[in-house]
PDB file of N, CA and C in Angstrom:
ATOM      1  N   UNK A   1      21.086  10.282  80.761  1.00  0.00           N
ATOM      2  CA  UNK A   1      21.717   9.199  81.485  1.00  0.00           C
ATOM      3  C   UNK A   1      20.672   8.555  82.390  1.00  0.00           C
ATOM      4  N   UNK A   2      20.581   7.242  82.378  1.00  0.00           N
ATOM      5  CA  UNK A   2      19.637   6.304  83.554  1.00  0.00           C
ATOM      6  C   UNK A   2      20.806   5.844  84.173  1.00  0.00           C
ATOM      7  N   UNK A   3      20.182   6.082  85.573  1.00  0.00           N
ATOM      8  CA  UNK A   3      21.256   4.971  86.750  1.00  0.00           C
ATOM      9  C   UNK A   3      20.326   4.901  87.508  1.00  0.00           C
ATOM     10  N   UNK A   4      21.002   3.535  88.189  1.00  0.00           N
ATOM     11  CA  UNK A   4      20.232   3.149  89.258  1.00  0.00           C
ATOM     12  C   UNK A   4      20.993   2.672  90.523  1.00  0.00           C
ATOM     13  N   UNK A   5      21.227   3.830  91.246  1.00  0.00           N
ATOM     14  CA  UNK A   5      21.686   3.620  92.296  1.00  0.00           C
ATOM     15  C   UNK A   5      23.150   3.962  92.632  1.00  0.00           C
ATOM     16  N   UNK A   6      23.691   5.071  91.386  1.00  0.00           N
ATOM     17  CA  UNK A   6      25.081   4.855  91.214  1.00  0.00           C
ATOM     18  C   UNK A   6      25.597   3.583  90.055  1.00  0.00           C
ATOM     19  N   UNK A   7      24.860   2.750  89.621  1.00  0.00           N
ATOM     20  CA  UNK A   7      25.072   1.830  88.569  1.00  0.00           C
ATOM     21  C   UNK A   7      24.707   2.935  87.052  1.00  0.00           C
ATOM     22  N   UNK A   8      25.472   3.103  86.018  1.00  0.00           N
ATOM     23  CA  UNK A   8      25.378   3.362  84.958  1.00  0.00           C
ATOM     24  C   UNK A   8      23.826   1.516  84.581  1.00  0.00           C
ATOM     25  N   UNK A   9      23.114   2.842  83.331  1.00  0.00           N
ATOM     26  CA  UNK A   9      22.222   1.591  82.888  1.00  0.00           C
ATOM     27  C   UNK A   9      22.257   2.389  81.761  1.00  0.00           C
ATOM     28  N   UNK A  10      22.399   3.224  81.083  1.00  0.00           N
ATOM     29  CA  UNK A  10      22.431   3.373  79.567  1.00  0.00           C
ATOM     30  C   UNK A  10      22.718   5.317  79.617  1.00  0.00           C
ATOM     31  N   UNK A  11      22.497   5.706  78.646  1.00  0.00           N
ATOM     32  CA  UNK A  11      22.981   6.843  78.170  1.00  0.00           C
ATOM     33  C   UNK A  11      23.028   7.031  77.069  1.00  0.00           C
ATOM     34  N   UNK A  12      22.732   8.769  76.339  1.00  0.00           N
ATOM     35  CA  UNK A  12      22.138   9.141  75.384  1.00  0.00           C
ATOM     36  C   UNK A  12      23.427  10.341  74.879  1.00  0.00           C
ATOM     37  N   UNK A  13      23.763  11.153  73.566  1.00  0.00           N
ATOM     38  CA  UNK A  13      24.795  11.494  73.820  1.00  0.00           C
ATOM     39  C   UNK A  13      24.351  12.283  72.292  1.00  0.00           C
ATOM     40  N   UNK A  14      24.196  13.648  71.962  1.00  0.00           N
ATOM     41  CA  UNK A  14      23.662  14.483  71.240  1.00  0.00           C
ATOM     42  C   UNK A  14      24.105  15.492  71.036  1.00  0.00           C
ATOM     43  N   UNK A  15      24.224  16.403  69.745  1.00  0.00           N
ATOM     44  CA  UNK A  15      24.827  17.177  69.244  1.00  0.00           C
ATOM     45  C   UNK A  15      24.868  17.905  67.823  1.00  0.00           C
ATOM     46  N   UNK A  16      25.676  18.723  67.351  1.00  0.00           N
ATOM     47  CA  UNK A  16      25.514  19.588  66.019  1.00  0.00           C
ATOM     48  C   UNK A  16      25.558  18.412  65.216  1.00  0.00           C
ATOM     49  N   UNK A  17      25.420  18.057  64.167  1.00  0.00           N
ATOM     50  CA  UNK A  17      25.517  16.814  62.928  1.00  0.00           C
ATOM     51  C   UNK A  17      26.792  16.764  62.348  1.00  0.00           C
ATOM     52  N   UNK A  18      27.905  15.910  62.621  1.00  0.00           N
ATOM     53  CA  UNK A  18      29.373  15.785  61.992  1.00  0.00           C
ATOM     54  C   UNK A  18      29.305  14.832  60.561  1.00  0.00           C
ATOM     55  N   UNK A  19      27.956  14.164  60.521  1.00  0.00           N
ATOM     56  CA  UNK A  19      28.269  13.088  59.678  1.00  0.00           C
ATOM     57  C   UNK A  19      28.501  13.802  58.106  1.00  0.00           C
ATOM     58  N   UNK A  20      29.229  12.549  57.218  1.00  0.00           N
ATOM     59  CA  UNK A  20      29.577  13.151  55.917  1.00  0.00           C
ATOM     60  C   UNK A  20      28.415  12.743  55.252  1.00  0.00           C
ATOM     61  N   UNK A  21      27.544  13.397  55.208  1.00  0.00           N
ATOM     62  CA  UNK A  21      26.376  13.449  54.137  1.00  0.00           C
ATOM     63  C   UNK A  21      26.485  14.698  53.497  1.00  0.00           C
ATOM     64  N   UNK A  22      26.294  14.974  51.727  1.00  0.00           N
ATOM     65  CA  UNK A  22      26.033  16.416  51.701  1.00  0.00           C
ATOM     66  C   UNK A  22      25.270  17.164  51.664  1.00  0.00           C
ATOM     67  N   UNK A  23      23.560  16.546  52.326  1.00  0.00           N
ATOM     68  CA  UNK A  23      22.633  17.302  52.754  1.00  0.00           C
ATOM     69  C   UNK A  23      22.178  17.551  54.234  1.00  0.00           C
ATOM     70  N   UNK A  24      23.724  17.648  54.949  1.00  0.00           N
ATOM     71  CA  UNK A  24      23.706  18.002  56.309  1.00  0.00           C
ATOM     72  C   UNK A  24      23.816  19.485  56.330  1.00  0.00           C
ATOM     73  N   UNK A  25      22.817  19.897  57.080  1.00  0.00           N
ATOM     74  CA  UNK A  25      23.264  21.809  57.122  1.00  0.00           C
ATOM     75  C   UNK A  25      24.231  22.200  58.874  1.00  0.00           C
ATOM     76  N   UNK A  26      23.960  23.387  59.234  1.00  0.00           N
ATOM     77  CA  UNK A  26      24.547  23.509  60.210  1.00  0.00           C
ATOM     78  C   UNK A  26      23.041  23.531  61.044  1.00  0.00           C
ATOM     79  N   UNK A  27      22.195  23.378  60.837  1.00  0.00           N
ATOM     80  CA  UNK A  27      21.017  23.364  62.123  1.00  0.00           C
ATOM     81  C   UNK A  27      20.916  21.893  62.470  1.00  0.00           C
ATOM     82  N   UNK A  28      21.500  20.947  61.870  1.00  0.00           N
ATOM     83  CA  UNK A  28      20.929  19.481  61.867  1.00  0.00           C
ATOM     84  C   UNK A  28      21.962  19.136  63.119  1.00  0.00           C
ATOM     85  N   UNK A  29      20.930  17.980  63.351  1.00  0.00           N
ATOM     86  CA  UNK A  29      21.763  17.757  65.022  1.00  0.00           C
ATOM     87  C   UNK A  29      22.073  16.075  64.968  1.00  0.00           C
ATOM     88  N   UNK A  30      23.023  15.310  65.575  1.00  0.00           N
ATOM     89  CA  UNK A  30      23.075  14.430  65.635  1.00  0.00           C
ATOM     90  C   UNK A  30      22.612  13.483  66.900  1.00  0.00           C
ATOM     91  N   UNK A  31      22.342  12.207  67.037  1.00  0.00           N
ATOM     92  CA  UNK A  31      22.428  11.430  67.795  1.00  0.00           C
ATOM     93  C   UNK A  31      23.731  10.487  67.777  1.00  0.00           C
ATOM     94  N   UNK A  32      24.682  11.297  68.652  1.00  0.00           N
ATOM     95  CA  UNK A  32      25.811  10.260  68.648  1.00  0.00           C
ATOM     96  C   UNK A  32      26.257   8.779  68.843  1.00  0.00           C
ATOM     97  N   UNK A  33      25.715   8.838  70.059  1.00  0.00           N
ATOM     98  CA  UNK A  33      25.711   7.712  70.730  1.00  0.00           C
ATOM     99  C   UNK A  33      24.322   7.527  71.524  1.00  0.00           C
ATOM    100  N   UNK A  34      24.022   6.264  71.951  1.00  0.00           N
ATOM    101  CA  UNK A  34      22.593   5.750  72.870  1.00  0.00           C
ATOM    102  C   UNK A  34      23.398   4.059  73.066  1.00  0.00           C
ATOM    103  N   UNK A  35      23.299   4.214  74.197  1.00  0.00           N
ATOM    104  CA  UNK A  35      23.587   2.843  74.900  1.00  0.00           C
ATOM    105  C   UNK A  35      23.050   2.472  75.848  1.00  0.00           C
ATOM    106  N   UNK A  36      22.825   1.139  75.913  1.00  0.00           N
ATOM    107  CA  UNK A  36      21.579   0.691  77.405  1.00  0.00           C
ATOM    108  C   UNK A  36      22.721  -0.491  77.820  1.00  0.00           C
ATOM    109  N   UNK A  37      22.710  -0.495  79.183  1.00  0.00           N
ATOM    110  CA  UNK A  37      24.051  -2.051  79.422  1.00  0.00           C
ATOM    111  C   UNK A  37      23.141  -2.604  78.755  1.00  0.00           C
ATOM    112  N   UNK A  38      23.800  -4.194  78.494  1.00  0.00           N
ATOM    113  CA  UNK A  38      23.747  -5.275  77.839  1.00  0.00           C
ATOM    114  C   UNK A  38      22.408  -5.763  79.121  1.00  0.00           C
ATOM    115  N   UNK A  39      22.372  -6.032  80.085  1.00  0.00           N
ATOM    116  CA  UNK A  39      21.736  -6.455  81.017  1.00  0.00           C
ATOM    117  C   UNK A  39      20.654  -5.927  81.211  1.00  0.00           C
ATOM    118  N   UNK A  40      20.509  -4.741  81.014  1.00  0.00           N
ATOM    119  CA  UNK A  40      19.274  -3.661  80.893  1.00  0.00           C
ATOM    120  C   UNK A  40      18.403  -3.659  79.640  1.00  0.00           C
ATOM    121  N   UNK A  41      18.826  -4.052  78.949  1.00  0.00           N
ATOM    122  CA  UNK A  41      18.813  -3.861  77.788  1.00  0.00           C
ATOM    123  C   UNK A  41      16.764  -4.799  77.483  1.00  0.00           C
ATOM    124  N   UNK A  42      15.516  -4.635  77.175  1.00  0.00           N
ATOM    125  CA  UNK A  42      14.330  -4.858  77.099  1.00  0.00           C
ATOM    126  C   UNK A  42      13.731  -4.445  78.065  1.00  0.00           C
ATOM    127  N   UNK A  43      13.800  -3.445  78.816  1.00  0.00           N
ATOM    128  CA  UNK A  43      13.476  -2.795  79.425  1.00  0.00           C
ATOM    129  C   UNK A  43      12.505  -1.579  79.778  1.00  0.00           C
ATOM    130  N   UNK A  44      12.619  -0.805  78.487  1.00  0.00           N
ATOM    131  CA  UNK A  44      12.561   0.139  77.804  1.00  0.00           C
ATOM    132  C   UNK A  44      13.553   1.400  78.010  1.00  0.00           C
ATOM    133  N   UNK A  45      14.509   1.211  78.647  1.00  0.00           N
ATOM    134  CA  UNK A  45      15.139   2.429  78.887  1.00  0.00           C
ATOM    135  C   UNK A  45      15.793   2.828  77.380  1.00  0.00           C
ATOM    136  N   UNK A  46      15.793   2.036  76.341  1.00  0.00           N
ATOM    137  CA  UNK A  46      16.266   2.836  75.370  1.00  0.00           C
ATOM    138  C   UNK A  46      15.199   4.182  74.863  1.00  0.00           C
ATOM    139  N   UNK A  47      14.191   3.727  74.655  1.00  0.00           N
ATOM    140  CA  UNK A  47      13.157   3.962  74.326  1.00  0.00           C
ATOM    141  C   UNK A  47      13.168   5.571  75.000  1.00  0.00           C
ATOM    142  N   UNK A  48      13.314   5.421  76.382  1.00  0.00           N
ATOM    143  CA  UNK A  48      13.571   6.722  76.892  1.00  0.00           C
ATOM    144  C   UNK A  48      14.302   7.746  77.087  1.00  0.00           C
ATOM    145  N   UNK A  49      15.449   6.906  76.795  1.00  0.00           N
ATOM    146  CA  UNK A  49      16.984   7.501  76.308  1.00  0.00           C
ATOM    147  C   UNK A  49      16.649   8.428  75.007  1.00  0.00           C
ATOM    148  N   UNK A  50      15.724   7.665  73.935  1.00  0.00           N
ATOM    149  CA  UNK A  50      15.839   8.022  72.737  1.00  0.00           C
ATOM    150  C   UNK A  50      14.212   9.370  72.572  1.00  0.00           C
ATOM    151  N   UNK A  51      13.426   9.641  73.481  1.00  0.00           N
ATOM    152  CA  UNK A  51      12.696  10.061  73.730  1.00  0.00           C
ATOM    153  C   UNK A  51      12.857  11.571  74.532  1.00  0.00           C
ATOM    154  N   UNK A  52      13.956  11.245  75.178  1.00  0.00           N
ATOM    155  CA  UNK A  52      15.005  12.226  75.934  1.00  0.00           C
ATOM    156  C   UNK A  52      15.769  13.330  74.518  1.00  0.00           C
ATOM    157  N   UNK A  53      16.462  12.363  73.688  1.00  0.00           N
ATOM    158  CA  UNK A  53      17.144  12.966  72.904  1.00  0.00           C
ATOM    159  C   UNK A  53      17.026  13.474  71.936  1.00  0.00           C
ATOM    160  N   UNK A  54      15.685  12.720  71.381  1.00  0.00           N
ATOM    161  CA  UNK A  54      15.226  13.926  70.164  1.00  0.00           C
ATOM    162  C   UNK A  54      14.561  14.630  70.631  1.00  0.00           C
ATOM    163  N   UNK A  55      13.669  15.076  72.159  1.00  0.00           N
ATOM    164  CA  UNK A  55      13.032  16.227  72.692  1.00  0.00           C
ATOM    165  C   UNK A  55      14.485  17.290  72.338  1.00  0.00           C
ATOM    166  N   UNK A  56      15.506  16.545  73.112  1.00  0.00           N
ATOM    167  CA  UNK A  56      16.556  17.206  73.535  1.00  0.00           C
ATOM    168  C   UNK A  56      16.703  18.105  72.326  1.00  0.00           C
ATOM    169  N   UNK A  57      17.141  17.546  71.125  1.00  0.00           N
ATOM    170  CA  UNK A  57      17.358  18.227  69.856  1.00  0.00           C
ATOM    171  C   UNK A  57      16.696  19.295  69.249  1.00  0.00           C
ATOM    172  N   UNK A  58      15.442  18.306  69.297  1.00  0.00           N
ATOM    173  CA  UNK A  58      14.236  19.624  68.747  1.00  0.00           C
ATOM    174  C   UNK A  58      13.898  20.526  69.076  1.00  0.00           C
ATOM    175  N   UNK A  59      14.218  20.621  70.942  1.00  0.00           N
ATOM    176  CA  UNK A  59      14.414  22.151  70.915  1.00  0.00           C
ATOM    177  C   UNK A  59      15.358  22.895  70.818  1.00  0.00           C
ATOM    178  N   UNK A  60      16.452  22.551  70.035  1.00  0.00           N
ATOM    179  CA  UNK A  60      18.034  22.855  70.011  1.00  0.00           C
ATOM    180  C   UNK A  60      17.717  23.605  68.210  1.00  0.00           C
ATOM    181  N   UNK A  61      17.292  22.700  67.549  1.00  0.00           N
ATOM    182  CA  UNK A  61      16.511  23.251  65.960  1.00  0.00           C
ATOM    183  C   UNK A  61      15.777  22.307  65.525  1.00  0.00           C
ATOM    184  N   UNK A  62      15.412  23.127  64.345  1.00  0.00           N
ATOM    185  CA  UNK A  62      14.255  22.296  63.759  1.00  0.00           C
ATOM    186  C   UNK A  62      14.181  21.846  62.869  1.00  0.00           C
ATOM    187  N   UNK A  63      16.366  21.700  62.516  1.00  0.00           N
ATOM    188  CA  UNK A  63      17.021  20.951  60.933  1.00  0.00           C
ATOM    189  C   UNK A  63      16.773  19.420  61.278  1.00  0.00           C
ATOM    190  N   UNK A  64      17.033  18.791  60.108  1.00  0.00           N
ATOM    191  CA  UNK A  64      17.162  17.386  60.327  1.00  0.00           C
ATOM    192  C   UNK A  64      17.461  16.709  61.728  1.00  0.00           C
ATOM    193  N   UNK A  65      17.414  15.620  62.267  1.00  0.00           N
ATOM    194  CA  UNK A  65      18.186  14.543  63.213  1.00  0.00           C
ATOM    195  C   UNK A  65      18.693  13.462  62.386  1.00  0.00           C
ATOM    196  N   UNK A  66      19.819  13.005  62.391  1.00  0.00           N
ATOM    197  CA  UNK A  66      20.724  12.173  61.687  1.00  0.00           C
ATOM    198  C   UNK A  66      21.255  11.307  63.439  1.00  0.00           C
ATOM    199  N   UNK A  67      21.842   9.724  62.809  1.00  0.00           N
ATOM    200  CA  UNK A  67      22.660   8.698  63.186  1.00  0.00           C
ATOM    201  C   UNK A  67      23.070   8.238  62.250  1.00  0.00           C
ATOM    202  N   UNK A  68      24.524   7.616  62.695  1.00  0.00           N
ATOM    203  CA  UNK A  68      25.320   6.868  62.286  1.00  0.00           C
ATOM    204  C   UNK A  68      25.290   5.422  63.140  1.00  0.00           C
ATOM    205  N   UNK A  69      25.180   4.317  61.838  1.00  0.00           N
ATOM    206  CA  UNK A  69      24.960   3.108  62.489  1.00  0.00           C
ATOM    207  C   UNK A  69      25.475   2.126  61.669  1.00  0.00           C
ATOM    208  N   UNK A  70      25.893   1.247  62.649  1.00  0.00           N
ATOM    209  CA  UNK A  70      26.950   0.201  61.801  1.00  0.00           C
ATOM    210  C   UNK A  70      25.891  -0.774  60.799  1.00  0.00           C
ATOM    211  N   UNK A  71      26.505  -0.830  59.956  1.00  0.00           N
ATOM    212  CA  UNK A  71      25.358  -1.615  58.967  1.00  0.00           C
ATOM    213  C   UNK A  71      25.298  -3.323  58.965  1.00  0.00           C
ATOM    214  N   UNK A  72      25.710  -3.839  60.051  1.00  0.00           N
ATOM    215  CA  UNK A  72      25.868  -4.914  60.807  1.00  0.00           C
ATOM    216  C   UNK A  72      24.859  -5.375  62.093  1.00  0.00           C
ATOM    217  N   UNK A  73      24.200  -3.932  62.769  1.00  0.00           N
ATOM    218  CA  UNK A  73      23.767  -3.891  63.464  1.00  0.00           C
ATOM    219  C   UNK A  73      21.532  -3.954  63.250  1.00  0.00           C
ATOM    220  N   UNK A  74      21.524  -4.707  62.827  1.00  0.00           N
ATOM    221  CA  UNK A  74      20.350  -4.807  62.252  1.00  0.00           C
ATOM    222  C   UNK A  74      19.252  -4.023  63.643  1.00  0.00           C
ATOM    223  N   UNK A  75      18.959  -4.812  65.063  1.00  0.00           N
ATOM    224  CA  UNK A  75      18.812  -4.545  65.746  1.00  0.00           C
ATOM    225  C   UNK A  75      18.015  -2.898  66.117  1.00  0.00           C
ATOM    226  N   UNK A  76      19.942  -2.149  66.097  1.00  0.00           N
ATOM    227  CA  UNK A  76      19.269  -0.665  66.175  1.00  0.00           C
ATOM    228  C   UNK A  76      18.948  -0.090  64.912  1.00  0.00           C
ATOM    229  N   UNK A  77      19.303  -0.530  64.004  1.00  0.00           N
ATOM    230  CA  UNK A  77      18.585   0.522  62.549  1.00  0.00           C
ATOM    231  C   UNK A  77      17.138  -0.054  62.589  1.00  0.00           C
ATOM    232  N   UNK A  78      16.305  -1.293  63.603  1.00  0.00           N
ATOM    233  CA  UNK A  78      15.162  -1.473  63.387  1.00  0.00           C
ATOM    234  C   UNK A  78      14.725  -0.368  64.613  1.00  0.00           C
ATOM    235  N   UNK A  79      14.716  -0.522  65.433  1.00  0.00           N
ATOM    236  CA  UNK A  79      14.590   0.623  66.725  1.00  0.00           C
ATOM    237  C   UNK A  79      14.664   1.967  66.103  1.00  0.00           C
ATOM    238  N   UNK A  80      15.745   2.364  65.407  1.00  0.00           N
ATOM    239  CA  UNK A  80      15.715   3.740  64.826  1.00  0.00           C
ATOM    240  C   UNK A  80      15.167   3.947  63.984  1.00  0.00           C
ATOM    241  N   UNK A  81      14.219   2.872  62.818  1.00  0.00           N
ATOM    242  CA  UNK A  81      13.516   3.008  62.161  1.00  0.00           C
ATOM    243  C   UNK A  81      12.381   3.688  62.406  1.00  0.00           C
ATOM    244  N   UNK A  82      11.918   2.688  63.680  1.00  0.00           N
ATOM    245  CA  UNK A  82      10.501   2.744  64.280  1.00  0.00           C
ATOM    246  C   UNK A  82      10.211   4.806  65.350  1.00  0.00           C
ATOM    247  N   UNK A  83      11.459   5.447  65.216  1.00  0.00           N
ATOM    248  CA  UNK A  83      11.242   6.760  65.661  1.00  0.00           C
ATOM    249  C   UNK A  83      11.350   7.498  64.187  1.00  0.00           C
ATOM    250  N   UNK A  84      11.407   7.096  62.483  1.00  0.00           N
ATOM    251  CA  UNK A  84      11.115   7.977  61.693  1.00  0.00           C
ATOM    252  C   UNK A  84      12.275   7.852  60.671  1.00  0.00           C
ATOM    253  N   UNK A  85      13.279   7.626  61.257  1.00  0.00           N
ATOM    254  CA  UNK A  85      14.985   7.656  60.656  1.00  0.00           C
ATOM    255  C   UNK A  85      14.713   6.827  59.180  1.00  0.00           C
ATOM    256  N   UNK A  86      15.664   7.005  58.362  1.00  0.00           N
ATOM    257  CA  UNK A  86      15.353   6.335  56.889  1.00  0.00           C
ATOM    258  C   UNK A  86      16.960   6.329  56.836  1.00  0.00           C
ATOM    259  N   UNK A  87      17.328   4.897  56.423  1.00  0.00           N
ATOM    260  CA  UNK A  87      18.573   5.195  55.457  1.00  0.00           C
ATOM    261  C   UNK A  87      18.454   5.953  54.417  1.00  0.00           C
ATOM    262  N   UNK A  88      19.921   7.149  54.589  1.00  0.00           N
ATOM    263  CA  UNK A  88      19.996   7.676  53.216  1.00  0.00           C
ATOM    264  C   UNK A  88      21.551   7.757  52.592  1.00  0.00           C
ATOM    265  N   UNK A  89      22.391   7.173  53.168  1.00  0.00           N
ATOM    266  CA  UNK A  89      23.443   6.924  52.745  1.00  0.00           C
ATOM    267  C   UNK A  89      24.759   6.185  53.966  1.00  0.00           C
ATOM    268  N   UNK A  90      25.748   6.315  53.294  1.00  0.00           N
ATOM    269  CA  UNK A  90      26.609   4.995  53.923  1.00  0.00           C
ATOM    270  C   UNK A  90      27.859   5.506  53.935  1.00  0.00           C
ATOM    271  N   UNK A  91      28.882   5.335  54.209  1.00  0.00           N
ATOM    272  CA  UNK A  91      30.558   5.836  54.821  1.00  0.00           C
ATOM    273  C   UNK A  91      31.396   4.985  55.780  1.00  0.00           C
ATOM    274  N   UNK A  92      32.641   4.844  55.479  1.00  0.00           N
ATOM    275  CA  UNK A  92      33.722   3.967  55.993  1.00  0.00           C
ATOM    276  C   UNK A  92      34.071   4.205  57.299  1.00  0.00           C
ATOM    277  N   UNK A  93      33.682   3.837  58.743  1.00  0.00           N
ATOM    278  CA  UNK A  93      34.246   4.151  59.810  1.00  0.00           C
ATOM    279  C   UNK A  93      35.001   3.503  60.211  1.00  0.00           C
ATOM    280  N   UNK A  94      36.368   4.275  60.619  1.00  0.00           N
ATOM    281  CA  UNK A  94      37.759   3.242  60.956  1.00  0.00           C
ATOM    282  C   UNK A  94      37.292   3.030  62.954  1.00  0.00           C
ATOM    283  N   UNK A  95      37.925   1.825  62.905  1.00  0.00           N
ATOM    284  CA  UNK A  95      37.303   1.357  64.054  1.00  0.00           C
ATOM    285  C   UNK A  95      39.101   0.588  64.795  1.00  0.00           C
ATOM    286  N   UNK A  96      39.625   1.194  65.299  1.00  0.00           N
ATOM    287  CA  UNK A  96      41.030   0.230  65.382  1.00  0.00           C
ATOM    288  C   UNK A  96      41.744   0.185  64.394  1.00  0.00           C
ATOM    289  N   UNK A  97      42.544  -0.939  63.827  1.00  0.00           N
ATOM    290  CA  UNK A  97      42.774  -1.381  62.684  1.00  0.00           C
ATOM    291  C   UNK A  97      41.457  -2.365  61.794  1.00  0.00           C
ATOM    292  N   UNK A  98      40.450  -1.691  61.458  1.00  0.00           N
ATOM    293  CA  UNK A  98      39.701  -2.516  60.679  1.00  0.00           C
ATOM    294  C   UNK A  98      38.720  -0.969  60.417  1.00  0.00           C
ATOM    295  N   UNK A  99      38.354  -1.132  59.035  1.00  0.00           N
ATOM    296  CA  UNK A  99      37.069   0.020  58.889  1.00  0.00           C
ATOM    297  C   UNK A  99      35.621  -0.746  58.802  1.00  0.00           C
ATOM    298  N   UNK A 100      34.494  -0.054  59.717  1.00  0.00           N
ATOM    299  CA  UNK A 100      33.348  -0.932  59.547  1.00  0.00           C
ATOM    300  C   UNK A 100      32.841   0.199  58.285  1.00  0.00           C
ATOM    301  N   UNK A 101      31.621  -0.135  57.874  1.00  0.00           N
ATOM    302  CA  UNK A 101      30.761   0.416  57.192  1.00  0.00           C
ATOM    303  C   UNK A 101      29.562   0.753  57.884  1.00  0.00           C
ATOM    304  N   UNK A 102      29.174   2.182  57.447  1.00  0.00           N
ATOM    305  CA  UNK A 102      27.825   2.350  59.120  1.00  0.00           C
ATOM    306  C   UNK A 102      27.111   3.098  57.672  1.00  0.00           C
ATOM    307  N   UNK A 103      26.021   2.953  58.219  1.00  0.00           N
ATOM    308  CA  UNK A 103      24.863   3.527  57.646  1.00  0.00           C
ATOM    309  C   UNK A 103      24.655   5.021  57.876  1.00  0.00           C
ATOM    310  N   UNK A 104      23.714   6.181  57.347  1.00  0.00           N
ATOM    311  CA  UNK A 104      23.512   7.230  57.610  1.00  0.00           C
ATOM    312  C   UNK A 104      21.782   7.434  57.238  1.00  0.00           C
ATOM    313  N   UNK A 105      21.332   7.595  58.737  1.00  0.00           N
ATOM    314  CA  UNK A 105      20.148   7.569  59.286  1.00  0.00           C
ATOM    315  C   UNK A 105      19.565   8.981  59.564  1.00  0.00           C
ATOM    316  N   UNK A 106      18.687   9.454  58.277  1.00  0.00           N
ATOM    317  CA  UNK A 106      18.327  10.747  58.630  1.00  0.00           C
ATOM    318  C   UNK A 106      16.741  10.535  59.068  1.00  0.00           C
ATOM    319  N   UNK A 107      15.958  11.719  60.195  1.00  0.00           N
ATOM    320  CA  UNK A 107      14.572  11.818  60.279  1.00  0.00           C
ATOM    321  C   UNK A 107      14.097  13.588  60.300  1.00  0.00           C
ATOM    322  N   UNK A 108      13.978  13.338  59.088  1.00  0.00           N
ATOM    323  CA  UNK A 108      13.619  14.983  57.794  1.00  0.00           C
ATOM    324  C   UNK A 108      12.633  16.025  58.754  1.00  0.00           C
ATOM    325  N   UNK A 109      11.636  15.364  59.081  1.00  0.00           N
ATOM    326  CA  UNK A 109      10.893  16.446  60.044  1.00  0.00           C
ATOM    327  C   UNK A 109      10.149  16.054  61.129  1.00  0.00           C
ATOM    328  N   UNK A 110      11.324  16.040  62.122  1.00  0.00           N
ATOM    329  CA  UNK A 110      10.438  15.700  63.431  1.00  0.00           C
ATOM    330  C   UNK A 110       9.125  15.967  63.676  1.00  0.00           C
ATOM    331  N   UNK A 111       8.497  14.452  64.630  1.00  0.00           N
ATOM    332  CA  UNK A 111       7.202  14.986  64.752  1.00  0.00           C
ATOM    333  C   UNK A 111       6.996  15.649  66.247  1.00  0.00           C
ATOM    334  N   UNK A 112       5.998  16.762  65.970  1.00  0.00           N
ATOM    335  CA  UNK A 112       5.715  17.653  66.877  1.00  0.00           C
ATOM    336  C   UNK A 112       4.474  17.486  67.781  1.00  0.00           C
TER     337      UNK A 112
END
């Protein structure tokens, strides 16, 4: 989490791997969520958010790191590119009444 001052400015949000891929094991960890406000946002606090969270992981194991990302969102699948992530497959996320389509963003062997 970054704040400044009691102001939320983004946040990072990590864990075991839920996504439906079937080369997820039980050591693989996910990146759930990463959000920077809208206002914050070129800053670099993602950058550190996301620097935070795969430390975070990798010392948690040393299976895959996977995201899920809306396949609309060009933006962060370029950002998540640039830390290693590769599309490797895709799945229906219901969102309200509407299902988006999100991508599935694996990075095979962290670098050390």
């Amino acid at each position: 989490m970054i704040d400044d001052d009691g102001s939320l400015i983004g946040y990072a949000d990590a864990g075991p791997c839920s996504l439906p891929h079937p080369d997820v094991t039980a050591a693989d960890m996910e990146l759930n969520r990463l959000y920077v406000s809208r206002d914050q946002q070129g800053h670099g606090h993602g950058g550190r958010l996301m620097e935070a969270a795969l430390d975070w992981m990798g010392t948690r194991s040393a299976g895959a790191q996977w995201i899920g990302v809306w396949s609309g969102n060009r933006k962060a699948q370029r950002f998540y590119a640039a830390y290693g992530f590769e599309v490797v497959g895709a799945y229906d996320f219901p969102l309200g009444q509407s299902i988006d389509r999100d991508f599935i963003m694996r990075r095979s062997r962290p670098p050390r």
